[in-house]
Each structure stands twice: as C-alpha cells, then as structure tokens.
C-alpha atoms as a PDB file:
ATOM      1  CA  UNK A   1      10.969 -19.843 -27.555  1.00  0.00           C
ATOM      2  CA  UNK A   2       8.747 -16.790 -27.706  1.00  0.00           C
ATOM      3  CA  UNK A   3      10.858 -13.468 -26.548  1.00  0.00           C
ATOM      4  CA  UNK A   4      10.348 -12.051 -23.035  1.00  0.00           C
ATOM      5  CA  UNK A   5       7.235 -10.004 -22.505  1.00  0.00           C
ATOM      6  CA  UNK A   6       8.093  -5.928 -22.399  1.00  0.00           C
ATOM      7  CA  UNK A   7       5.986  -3.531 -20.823  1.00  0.00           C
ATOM      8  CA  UNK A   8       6.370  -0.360 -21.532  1.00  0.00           C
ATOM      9  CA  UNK A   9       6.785   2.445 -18.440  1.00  0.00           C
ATOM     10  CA  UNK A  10       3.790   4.190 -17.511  1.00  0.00           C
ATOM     11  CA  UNK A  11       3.917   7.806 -18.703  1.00  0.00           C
ATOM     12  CA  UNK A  12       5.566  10.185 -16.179  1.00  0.00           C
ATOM     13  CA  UNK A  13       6.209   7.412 -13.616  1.00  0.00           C
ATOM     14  CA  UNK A  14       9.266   9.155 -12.212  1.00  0.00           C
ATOM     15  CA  UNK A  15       7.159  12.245 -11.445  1.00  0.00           C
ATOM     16  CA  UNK A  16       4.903   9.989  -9.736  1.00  0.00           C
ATOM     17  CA  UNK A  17       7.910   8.447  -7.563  1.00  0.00           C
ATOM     18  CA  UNK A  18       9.243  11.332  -6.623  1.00  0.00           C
ATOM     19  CA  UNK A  19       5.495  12.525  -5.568  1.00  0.00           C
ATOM     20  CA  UNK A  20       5.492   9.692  -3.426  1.00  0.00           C
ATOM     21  CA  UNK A  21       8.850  10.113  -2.114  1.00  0.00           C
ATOM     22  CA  UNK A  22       7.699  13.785  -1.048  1.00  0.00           C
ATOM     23  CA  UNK A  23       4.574  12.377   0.848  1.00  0.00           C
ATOM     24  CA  UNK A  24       6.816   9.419   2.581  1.00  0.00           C
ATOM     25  CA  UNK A  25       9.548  12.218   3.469  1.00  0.00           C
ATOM     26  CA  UNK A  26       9.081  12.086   7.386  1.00  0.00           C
ATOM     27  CA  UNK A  27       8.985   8.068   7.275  1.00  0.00           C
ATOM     28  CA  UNK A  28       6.650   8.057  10.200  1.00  0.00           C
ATOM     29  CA  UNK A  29       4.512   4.996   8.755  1.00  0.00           C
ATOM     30  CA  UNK A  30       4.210   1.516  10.906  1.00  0.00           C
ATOM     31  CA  UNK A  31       6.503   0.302   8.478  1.00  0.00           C
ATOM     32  CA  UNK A  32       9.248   2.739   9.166  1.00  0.00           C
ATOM     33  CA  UNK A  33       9.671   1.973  13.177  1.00  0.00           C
ATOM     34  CA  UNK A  34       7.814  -1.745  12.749  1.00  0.00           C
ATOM     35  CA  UNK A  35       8.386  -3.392   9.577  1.00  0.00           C
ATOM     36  CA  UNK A  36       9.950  -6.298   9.161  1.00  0.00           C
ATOM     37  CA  UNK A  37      13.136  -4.793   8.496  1.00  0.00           C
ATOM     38  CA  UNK A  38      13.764  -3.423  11.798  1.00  0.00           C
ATOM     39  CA  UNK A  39      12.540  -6.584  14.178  1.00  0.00           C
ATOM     40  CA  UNK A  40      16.266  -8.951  13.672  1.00  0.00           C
ATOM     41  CA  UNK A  41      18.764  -7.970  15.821  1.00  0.00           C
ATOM     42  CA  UNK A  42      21.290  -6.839  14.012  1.00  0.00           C
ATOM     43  CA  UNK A  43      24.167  -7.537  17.127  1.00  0.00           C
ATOM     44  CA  UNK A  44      23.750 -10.718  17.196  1.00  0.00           C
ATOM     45  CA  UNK A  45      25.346 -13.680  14.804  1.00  0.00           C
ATOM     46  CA  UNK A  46      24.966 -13.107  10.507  1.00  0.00           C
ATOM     47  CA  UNK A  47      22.892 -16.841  10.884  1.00  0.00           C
ATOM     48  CA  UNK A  48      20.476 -15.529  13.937  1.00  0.00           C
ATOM     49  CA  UNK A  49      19.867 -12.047  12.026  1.00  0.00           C
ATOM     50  CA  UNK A  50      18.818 -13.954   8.626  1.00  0.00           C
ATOM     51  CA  UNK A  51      16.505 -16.596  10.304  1.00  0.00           C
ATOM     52  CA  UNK A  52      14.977 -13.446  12.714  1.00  0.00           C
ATOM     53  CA  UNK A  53      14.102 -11.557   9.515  1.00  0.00           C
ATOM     54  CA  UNK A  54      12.579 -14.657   7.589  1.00  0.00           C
ATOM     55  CA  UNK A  55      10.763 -15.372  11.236  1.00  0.00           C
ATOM     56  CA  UNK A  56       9.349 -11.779  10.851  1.00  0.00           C
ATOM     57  CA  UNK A  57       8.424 -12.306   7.453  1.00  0.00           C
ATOM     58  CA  UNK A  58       6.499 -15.412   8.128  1.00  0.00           C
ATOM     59  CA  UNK A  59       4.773 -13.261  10.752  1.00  0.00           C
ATOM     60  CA  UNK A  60       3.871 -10.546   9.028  1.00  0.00           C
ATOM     61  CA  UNK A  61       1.483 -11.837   6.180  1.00  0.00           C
ATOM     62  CA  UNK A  62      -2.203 -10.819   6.797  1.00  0.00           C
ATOM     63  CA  UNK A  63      -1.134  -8.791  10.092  1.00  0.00           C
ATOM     64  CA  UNK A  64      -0.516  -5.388  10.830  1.00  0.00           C
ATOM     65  CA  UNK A  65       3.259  -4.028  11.552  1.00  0.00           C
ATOM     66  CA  UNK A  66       2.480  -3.466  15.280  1.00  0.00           C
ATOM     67  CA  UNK A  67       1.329  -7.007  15.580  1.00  0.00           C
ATOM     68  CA  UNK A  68       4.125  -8.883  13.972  1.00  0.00           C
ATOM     69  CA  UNK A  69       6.339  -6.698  15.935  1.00  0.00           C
ATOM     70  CA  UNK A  70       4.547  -7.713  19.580  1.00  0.00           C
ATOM     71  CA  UNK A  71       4.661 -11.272  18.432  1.00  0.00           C
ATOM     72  CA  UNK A  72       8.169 -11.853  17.352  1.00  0.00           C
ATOM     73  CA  UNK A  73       9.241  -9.725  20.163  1.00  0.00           C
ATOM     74  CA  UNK A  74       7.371 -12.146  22.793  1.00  0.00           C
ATOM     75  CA  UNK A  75       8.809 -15.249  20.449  1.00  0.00           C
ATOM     76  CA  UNK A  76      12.283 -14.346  21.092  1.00  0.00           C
ATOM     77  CA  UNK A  77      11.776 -13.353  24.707  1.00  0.00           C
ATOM     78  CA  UNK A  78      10.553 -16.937  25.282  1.00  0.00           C
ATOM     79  CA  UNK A  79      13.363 -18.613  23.912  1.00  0.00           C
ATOM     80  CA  UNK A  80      15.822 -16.281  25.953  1.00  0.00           C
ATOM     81  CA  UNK A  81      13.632 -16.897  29.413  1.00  0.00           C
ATOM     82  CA  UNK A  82      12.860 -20.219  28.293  1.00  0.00           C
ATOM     83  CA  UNK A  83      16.207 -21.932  26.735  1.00  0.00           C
ATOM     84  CA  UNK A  84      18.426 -19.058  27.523  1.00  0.00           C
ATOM     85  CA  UNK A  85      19.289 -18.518  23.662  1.00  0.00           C
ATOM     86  CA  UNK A  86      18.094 -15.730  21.409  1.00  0.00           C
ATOM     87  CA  UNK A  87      15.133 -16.823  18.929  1.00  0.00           C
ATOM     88  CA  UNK A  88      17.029 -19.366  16.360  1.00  0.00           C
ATOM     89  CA  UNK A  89      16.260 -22.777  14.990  1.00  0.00           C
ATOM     90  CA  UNK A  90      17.889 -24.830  17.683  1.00  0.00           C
ATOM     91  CA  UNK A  91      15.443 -23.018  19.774  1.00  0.00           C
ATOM     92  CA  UNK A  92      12.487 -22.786  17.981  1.00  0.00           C
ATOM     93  CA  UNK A  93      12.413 -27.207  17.334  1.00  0.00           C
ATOM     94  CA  UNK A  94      12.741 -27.529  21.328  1.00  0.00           C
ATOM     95  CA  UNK A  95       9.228 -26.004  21.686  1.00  0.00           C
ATOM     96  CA  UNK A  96       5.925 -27.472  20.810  1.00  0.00           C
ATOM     97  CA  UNK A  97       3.223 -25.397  18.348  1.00  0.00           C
ATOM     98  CA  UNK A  98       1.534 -24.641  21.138  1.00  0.00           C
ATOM     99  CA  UNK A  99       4.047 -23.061  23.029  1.00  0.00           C
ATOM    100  CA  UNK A 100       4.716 -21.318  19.654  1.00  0.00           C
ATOM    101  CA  UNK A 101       1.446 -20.611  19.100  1.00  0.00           C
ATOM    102  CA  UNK A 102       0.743 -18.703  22.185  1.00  0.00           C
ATOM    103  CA  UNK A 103       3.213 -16.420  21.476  1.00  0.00           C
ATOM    104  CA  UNK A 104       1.564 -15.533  18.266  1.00  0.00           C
ATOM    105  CA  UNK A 105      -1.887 -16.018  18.868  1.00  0.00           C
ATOM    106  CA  UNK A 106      -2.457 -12.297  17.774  1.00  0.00           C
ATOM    107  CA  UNK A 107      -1.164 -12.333  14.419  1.00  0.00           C
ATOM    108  CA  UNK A 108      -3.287 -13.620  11.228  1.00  0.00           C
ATOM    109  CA  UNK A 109      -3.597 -17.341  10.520  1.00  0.00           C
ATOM    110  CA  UNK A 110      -1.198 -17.887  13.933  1.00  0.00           C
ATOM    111  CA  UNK A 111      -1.803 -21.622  14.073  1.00  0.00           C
ATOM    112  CA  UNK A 112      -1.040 -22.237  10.822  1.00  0.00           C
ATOM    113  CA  UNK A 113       2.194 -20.367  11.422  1.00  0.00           C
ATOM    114  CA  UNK A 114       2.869 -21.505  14.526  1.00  0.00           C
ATOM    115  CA  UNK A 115       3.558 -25.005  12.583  1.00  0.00           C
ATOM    116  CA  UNK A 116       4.785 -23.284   9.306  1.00  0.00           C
ATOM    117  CA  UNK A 117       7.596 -22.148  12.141  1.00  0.00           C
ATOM    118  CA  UNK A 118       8.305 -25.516  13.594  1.00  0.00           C
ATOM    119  CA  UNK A 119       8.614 -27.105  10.369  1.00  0.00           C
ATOM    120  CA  UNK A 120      11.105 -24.977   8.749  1.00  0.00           C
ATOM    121  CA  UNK A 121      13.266 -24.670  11.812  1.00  0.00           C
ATOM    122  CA  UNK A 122      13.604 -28.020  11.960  1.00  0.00           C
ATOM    123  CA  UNK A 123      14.632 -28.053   7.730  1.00  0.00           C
ATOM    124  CA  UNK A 124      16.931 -25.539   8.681  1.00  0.00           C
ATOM    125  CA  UNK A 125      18.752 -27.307  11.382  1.00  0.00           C
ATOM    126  CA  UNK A 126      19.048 -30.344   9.238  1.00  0.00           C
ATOM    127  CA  UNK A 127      19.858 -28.842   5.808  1.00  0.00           C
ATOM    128  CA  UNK A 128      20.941 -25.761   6.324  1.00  0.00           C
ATOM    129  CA  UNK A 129      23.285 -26.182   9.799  1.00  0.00           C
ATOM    130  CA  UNK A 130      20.867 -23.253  10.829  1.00  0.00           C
ATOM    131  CA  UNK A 131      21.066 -21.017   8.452  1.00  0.00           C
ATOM    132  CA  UNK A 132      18.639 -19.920   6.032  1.00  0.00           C
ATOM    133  CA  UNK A 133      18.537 -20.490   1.882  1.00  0.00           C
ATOM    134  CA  UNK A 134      20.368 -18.025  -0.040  1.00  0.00           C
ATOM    135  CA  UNK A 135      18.409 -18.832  -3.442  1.00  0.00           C
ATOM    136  CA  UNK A 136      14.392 -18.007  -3.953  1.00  0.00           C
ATOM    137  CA  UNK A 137      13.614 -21.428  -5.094  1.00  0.00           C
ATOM    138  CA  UNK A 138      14.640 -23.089  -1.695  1.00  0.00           C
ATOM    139  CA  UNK A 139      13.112 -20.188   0.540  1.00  0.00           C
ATOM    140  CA  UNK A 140      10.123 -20.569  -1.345  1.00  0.00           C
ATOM    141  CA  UNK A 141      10.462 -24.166  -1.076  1.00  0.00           C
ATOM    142  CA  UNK A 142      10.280 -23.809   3.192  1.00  0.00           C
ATOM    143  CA  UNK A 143       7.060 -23.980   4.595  1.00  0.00           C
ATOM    144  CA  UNK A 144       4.769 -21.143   4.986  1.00  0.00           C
ATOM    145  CA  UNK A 145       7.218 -18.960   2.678  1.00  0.00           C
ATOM    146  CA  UNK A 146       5.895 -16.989  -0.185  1.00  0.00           C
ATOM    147  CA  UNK A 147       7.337 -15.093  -3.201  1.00  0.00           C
ATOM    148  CA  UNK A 148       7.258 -11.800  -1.763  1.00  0.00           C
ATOM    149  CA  UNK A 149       8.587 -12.929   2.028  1.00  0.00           C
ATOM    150  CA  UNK A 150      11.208 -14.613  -0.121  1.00  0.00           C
ATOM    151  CA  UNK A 151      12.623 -11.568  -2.315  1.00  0.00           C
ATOM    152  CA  UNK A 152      12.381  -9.205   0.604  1.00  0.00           C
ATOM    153  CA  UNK A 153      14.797 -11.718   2.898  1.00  0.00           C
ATOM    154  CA  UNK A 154      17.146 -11.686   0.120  1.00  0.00           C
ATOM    155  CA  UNK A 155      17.495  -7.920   0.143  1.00  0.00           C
ATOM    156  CA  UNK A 156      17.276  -8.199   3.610  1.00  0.00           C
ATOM    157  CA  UNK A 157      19.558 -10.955   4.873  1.00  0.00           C
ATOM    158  CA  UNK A 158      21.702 -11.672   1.911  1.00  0.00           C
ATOM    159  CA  UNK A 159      21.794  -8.369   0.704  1.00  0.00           C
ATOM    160  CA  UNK A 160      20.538  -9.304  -3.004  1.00  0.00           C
ATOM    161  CA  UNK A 161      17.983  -7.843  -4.770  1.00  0.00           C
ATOM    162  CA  UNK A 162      16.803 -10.119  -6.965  1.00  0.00           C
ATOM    163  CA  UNK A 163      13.323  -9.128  -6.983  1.00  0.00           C
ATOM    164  CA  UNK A 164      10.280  -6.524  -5.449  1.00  0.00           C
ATOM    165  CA  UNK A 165       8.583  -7.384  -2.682  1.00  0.00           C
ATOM    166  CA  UNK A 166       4.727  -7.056  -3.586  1.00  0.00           C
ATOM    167  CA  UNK A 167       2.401  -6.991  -0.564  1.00  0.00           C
ATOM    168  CA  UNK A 168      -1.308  -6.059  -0.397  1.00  0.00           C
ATOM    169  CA  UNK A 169      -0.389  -2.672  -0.557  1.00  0.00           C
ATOM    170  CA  UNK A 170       2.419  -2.517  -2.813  1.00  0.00           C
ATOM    171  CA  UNK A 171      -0.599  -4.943  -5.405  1.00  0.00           C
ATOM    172  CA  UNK A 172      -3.363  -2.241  -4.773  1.00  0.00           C
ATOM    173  CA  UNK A 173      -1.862   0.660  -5.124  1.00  0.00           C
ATOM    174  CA  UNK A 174       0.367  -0.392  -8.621  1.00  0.00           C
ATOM    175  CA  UNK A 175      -3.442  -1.126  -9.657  1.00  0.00           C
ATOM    176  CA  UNK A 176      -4.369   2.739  -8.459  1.00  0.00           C
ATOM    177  CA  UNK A 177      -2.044   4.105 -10.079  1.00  0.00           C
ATOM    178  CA  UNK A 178      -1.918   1.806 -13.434  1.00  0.00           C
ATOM    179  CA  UNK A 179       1.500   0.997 -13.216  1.00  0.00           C
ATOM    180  CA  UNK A 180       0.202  -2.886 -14.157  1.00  0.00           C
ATOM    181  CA  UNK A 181      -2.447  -4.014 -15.942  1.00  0.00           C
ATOM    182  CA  UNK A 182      -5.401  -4.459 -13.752  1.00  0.00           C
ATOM    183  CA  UNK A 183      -3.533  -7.562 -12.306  1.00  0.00           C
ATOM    184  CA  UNK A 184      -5.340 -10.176 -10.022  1.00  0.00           C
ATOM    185  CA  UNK A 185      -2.558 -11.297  -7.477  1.00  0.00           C
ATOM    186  CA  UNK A 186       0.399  -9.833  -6.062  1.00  0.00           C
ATOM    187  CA  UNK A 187       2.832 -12.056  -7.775  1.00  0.00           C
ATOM    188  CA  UNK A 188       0.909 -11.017 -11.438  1.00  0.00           C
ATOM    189  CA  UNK A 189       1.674  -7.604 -10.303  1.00  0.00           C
ATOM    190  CA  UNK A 190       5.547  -8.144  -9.330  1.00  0.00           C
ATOM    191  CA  UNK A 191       6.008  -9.405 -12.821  1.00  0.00           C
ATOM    192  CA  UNK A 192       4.704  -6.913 -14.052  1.00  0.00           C
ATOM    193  CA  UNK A 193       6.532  -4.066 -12.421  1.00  0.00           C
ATOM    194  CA  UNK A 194      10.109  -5.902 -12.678  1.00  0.00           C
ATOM    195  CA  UNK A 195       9.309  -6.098 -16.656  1.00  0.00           C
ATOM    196  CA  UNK A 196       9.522  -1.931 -16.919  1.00  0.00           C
ATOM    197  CA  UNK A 197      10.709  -0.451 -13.614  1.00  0.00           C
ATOM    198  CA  UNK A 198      14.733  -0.038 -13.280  1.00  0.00           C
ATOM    199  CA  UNK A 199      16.208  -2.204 -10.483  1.00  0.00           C
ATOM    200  CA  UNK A 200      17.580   0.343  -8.518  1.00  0.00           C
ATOM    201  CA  UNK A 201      14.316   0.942  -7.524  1.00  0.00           C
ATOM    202  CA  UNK A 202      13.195  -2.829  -6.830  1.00  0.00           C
ATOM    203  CA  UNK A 203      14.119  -3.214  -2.964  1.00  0.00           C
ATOM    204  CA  UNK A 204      12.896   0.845  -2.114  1.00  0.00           C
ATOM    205  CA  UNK A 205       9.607   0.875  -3.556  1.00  0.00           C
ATOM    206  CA  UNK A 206       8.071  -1.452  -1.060  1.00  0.00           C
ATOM    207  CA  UNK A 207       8.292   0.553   2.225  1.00  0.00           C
ATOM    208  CA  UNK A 208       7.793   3.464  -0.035  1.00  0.00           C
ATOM    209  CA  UNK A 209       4.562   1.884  -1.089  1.00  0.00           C
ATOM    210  CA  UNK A 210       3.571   0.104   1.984  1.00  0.00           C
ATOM    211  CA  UNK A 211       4.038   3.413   3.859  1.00  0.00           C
ATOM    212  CA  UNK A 212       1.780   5.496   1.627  1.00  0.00           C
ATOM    213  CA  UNK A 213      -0.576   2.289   1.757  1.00  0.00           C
ATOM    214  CA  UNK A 214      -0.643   2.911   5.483  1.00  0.00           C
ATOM    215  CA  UNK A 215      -1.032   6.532   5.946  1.00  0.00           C
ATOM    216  CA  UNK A 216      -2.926   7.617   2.959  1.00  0.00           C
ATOM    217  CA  UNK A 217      -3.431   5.286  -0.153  1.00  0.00           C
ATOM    218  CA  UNK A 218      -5.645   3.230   2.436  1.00  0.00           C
ATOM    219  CA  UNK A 219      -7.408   0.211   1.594  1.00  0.00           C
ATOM    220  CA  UNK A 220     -10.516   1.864   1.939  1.00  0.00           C
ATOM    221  CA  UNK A 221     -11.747   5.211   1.613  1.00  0.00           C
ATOM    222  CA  UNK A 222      -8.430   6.883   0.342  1.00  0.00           C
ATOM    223  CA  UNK A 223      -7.697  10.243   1.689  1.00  0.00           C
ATOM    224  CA  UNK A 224      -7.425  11.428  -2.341  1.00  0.00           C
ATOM    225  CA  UNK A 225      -7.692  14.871  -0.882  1.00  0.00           C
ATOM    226  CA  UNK A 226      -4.308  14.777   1.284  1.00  0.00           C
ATOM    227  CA  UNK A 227      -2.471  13.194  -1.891  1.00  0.00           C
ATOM    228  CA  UNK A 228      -0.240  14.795  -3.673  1.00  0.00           C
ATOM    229  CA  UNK A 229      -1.286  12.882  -6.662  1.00  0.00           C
ATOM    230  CA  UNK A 230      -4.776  13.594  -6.428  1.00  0.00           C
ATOM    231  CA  UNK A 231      -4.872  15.394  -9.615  1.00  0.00           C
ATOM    232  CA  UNK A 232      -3.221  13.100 -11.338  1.00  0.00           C
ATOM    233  CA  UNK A 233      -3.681   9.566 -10.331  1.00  0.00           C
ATOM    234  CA  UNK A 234      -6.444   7.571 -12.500  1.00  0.00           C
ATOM    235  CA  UNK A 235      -8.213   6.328  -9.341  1.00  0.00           C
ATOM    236  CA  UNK A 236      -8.199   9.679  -7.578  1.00  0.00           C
ATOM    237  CA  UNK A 237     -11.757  10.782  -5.903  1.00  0.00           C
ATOM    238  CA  UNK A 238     -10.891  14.293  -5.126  1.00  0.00           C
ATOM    239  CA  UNK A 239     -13.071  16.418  -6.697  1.00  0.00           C
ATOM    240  CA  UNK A 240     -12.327  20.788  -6.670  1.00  0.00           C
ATOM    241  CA  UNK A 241     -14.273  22.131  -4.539  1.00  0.00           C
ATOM    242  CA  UNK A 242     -16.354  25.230  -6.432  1.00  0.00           C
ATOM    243  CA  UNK A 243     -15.581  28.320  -5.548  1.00  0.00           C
END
C-alpha cells in the first residue's frame, strides 16, 4: 500500500491567513449575517436544528447567501402556516415538489432540489426517526448532498470537524493563492488543503474564504488593489502606480 500523499505548506501561509483574517475583521460579508450557518433555529429541538442546517445546505449550492436565506425562510414559514410545525421531515413529506418548489423557485437548480428535498425527508423519517446522518458516507449517500454540504453539517450540526468545506470560492481562491496545485474541482482542492493545513483551521477557513470571495477576491475582476495581499499573492493584478 503506497504511503499517504504529503504536501508540503505553501511558504509563509500563516502570514497569508492572518492577512486575510485582517481584511475579514468587520465580518460584514453575505456569509456573515446569511450563510448557512445562521438560517437553523437554534431554539428549537437538536433534530429540527440539524435537518434546518442540511436543508440550508442543500439550498445553498449555485445560489447566492441572500437567496438561500429568502428561500428557506419562506420553506419554513409554509410548513408553520401550512401544517402548523416548524420546517422538519414530517413536514416536508406532507407536501408535494411543487408546493416545495414554489418556495424555492429563486434559488439555482430549484426543481431539482425541490425533489432532492422530498426524497431525503422521506429517508430521514424512515431511517433516521427524523434525524439526520452523523457519518459523511450516509449524508453523502442522501440525495442532492455533496462532499462539501456534508463536512460543513458535521461541524455544524454534530459539532465534528472532520473535514473543510470547499465551495466555489473557497476552490478559486486556494488556486489564487497556490495553496493547491492548480486543482480542477473543489473536492481535488479539499484534499489537497487537508494534506498540509493544521485542523484547527479546517472548519474557519471557509467563511474566512467565502467572505473574502464575496467582498474582494471576486470571481471576476478582483479588486487586487483593495487587497492586502496584492503584493504578494501570485495571481495579483495590481500594478504600482509610477510616481
């Protein structure tokens, strides 16, 4: 069996993070007040909070935090209007993918979802008396559930961090800065990071990513010259101005 793969670090990556922990010091991002994190409510039962947070997970793939936010907040207000109980599996199987669907017509890929939702509430109530998987081979196993929506639900709902969450933004802007190896999917790129970065960092560097990803380290036209890494970062496009 051929020994595990070791990359090493990326020279001065910690000066790097704590660049990027400077620029994401006001945590005033989409992902700060919207993110996935925040949209479970946290009052209710340890069951309802878990399956809220995978719910928002499922939402959240190709849409933007405002979105997924609107639409899981108008999911859950239909099943308390609707079936008088808070969004949760029992109540999510007693509506059809159209209802479903029109209360997430606005995200990315909502039809798709819409039945991605149905389906795995209805594993849930029959495997799982409601509750959600606490291991990353059965969440991934649910339908419409992907690596990363996995490994963030376990830091989220189970409180284990097994793993980083890699998103488009967290995959695009490792490949910025180099921190992988000009990887071609986001699951290439967790690999990658897990193999040299400590896991202490593994569930923060997500919304520290996703953040910058939003605000400055856009997916286009990157405002290099409001970076703090500009000088520094391999992709940078600042250029000193001549004086």
């Amino acid at each position: 069996m051929s020994p595990k793969k070791t990359i090493l670090p990326p020279k001065d990556w910690k000066d790097t993070l704590t660049l990027l922990e400077k620029m994401r010091e006001s945590r005033n991002a989409p992902v700060d007040s919207l993110g996935c994190e925040r949209l479970a409510d946290k009052s209710l039962s340890p069951k309802i909070f878990r399956f809220q947070t995978l719910v928002s997970l499922m939402l959240s793939s190709q849409t933007k935090d405002a979105i997924t936010a609107e639409a899981f907040h108008k999911l859950n207000e239909h099943c308390l209007m609707e079936y008088k109980t808070p969004l949760k599996p029992s109540s999510v199987i007693k509506m059809s993918e159209e209802e479903i669907d029109n209360c997430i017509s606005k995200v990315g890929f909502h039809k798709r979802k819409a039945k991605y939702l149905k389906d795995t509430s209805e594993l849930l109530c029959q495997k799982y008396d409601e509750d959600i998987p606490d291991t990353i081979g059965e969440l991934t196993s649910l339908p419409g559930v992907g690596p990363k929506m996995a490994y963030i639900t376990m830091q989220v709902a189970w409180k284990q961090n097994l793993g980083i969450g890699v998103d488009v933004h967290v995959h695009r802007i490792s490949n910025r800065l180099k921190w992988v190896s000009g990887t071609k999917t986001p699951e290439d790129t967790r690999k990658e990071l897990q193999d040299w970065l400590p896991m202490e960092y593994w569930r923060d560097i997500n919304p520290l990513l996703v953040g910058f990803g939003q605000q400055i380290c856009l997916p286009r036209n990157p405002l290099c010259g409001q970076c703090l890494l500009r000088d520094s970062c391999p992709s940078s496009s600042y250029k000193h101005k001549k004086v």
